[in-house]
Protein backbone atom coordinates (compact mmCIF):
# COMPACT_ATOMS: atom_id res chain seq x y z
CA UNK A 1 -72.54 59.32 -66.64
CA UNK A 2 -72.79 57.73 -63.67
CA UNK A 3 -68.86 57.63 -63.06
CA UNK A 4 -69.10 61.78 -62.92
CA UNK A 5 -71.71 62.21 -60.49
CA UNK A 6 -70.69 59.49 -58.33
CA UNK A 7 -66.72 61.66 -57.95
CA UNK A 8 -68.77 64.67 -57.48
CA UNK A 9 -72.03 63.43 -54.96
CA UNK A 10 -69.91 60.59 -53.52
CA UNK A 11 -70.61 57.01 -54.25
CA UNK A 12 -73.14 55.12 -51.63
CA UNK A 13 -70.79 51.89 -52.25
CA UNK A 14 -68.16 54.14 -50.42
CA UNK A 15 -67.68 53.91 -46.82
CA UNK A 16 -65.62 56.32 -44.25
CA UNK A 17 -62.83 53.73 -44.09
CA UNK A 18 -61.94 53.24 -47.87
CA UNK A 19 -62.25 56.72 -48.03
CA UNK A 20 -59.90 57.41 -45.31
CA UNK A 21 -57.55 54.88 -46.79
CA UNK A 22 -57.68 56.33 -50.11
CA UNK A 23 -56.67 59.98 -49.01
CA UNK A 24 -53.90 58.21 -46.93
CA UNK A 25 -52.52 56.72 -49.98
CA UNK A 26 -52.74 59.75 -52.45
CA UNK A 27 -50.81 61.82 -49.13
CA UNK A 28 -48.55 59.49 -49.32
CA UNK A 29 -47.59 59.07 -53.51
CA UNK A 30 -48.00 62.61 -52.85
CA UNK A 31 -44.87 62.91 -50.59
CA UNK A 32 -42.78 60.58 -51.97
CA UNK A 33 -43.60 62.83 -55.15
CA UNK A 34 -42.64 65.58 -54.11
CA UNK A 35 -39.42 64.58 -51.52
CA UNK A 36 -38.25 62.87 -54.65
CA UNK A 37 -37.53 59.10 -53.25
CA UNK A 38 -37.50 56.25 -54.96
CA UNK A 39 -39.80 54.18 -52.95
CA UNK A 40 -43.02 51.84 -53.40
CA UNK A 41 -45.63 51.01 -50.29
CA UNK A 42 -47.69 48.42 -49.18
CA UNK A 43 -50.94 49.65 -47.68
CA UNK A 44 -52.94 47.67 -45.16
CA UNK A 45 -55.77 48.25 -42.61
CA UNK A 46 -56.54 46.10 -39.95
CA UNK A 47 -57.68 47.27 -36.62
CA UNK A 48 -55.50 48.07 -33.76
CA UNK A 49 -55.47 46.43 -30.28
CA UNK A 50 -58.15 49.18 -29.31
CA UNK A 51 -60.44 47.61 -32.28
CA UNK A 52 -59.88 50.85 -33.90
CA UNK A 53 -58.76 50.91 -37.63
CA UNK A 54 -55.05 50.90 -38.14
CA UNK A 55 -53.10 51.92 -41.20
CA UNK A 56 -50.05 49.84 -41.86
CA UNK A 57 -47.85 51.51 -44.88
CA UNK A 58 -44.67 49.53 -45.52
CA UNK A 59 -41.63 51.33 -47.33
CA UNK A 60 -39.28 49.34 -49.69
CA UNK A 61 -37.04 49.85 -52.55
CA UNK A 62 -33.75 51.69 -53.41
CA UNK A 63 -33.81 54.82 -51.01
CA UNK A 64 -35.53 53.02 -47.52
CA UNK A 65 -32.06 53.68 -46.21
CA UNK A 66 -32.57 57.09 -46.17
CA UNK A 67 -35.80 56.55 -44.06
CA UNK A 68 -33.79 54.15 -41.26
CA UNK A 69 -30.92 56.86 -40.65
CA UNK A 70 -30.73 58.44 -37.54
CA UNK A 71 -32.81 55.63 -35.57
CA UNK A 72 -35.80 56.14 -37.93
CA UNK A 73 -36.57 60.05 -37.85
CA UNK A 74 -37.86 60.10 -41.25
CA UNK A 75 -40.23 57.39 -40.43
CA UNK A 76 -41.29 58.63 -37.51
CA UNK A 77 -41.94 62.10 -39.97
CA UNK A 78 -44.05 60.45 -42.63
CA UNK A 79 -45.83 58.90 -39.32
CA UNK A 80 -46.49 62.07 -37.60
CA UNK A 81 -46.68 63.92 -40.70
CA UNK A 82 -49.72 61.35 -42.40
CA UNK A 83 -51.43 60.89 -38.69
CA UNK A 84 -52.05 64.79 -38.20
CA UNK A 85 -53.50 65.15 -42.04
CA UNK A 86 -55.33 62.22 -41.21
CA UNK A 87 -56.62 64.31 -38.17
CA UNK A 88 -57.33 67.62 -39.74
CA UNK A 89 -59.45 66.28 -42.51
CA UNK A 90 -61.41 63.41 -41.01
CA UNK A 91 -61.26 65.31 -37.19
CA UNK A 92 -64.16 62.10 -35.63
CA UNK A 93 -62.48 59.09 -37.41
CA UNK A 94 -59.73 57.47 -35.21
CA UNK A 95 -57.82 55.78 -37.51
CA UNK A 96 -54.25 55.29 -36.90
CA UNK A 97 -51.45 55.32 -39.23
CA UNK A 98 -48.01 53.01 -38.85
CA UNK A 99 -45.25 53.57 -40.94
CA UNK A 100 -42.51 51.32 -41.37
CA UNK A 101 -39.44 50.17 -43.93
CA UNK A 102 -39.23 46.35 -43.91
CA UNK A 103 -39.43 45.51 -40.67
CA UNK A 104 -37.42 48.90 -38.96
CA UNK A 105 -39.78 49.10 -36.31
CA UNK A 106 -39.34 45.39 -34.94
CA UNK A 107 -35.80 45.86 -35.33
CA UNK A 108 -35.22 48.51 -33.51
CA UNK A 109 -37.45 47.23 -30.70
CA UNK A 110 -35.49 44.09 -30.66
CA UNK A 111 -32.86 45.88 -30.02
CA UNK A 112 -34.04 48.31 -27.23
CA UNK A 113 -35.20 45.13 -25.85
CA UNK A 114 -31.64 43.98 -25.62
CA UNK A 115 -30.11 47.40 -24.32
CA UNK A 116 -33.37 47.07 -21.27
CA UNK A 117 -31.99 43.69 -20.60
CA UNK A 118 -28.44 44.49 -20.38
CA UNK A 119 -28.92 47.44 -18.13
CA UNK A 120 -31.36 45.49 -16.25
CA UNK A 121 -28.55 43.10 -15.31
CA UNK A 122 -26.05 45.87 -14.16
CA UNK A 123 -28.61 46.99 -11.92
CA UNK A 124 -29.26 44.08 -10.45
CA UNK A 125 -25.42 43.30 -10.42
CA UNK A 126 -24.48 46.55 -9.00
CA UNK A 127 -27.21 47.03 -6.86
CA UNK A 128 -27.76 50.42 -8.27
CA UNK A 129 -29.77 52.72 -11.03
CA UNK A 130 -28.62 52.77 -14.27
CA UNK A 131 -30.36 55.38 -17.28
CA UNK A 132 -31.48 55.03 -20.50
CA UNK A 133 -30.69 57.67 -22.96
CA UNK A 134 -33.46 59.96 -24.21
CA UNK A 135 -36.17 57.96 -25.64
CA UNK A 136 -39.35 58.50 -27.67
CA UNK A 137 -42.79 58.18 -25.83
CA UNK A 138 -42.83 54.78 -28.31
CA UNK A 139 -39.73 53.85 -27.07
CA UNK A 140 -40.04 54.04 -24.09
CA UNK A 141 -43.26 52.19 -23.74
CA UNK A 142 -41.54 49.43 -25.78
CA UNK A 143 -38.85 49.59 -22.81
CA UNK A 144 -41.52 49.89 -19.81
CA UNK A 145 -43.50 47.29 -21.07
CA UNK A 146 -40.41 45.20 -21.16
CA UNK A 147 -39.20 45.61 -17.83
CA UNK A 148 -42.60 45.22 -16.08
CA UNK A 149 -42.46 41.59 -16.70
CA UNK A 150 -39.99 41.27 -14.00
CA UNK A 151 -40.31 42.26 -10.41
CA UNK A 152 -37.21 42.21 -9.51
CA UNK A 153 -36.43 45.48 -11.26
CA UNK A 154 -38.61 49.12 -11.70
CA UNK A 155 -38.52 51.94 -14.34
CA UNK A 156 -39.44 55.10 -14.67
CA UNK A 157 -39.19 58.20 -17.15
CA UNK A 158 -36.96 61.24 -16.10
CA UNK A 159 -36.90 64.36 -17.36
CA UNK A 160 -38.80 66.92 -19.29
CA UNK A 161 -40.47 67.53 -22.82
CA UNK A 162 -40.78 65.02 -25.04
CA UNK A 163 -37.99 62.93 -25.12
CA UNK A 164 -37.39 61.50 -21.57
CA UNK A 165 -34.68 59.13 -19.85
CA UNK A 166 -35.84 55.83 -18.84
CA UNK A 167 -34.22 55.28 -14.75
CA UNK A 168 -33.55 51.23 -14.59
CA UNK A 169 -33.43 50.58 -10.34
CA UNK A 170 -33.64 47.14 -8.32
CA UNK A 171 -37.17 46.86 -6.77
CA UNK A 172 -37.17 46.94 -2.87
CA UNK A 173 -37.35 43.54 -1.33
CA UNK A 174 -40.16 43.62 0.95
CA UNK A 175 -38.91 45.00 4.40
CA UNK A 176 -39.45 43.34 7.44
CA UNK A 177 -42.13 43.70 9.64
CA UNK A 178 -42.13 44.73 13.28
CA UNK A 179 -43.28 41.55 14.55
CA UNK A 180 -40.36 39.32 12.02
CA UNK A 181 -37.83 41.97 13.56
CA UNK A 182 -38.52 41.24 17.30
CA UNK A 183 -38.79 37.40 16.91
């Protein structure tokens, strides 16, 4: 008896974060369901840099190709997709949700990375700006973040709406002063 009135009063033993994790994992048997892929998940939660709890939910199996075409936009779907449920049903908890399909994401960072450092080098070389193609805002942290390790180079996003170019220029070498001019 107790197994009834617990599903309809709520268990005490239950806390916000199981059962925030539990309505992220029925979502997301629920989509897979539904779009008809043949995929499994790992769930995890651990908390984000923020100390905030993070969902990590880790495609594999026969169709995750279908989720890394086109640079990821079904991933970055399911993300968007399972974050605003997330956000319409539990509007105070700030629980984040990360999807990825063995390792994707660090891939294609790794190789963002790579494209920063190359262009990075031509403007340098050249002496002149170089651009990025439209990013994601993720993206183009990832790149940002990148290139602020080194001072010899700036960045900045250009454009409008969401998806933005990332402008690659040589920093100014500090200009001389009146006083270093005259002497």
């Amino acid at each position: 008896m107790t197994g009834i009135l617990s599903r309809i009063f709520g268990s005490k033993k239950r806390n916000e974060g199981s059962e925030v994790e539990n309505f992220i994992r029925s979502t997301t048997e629920g989509l897979l369901e539904r779009a008809q892929f043949d995929l499994n998940f790992d769930m995890s939660c651990d908390p984000d840099e923020q100390g905030y709890p993070q969902i990590v939910i880790n495609f594999s199996g026969p169709d995750e190709e279908i989720l890394k075409e086109k640079e990821g936009q079904v991933i970055d779907a399911f993300q968007l997709f399972l974050q605003r449920v997330l956000q319409h049903h539990f509007p105070d908890d700030k629980t984040n949700v990360v999807i990825d399909c063995n390792g994707f994401r660090e891939e294609s960072n790794q190789a963002l990375i790579e494209l920063a450092e190359k262009l990075k080098s031509v403007a340098l070389e050249k002496g002149k700006s170089v651009y990025i193609r439209a990013l994601a805002p993720k993206d183009r942290k990832t790149v940002h973040q990148y290139l602020a390790n080194d001072d010899r180079v700036r960045s900045r996003s250009v454009g409008d709406g969401l998806f933005k170019k990332i402008k690659i220029y040589p920093a100014k070498q500090s200009q001389p002063t009146e006083e270093s001019a005259t002497d």
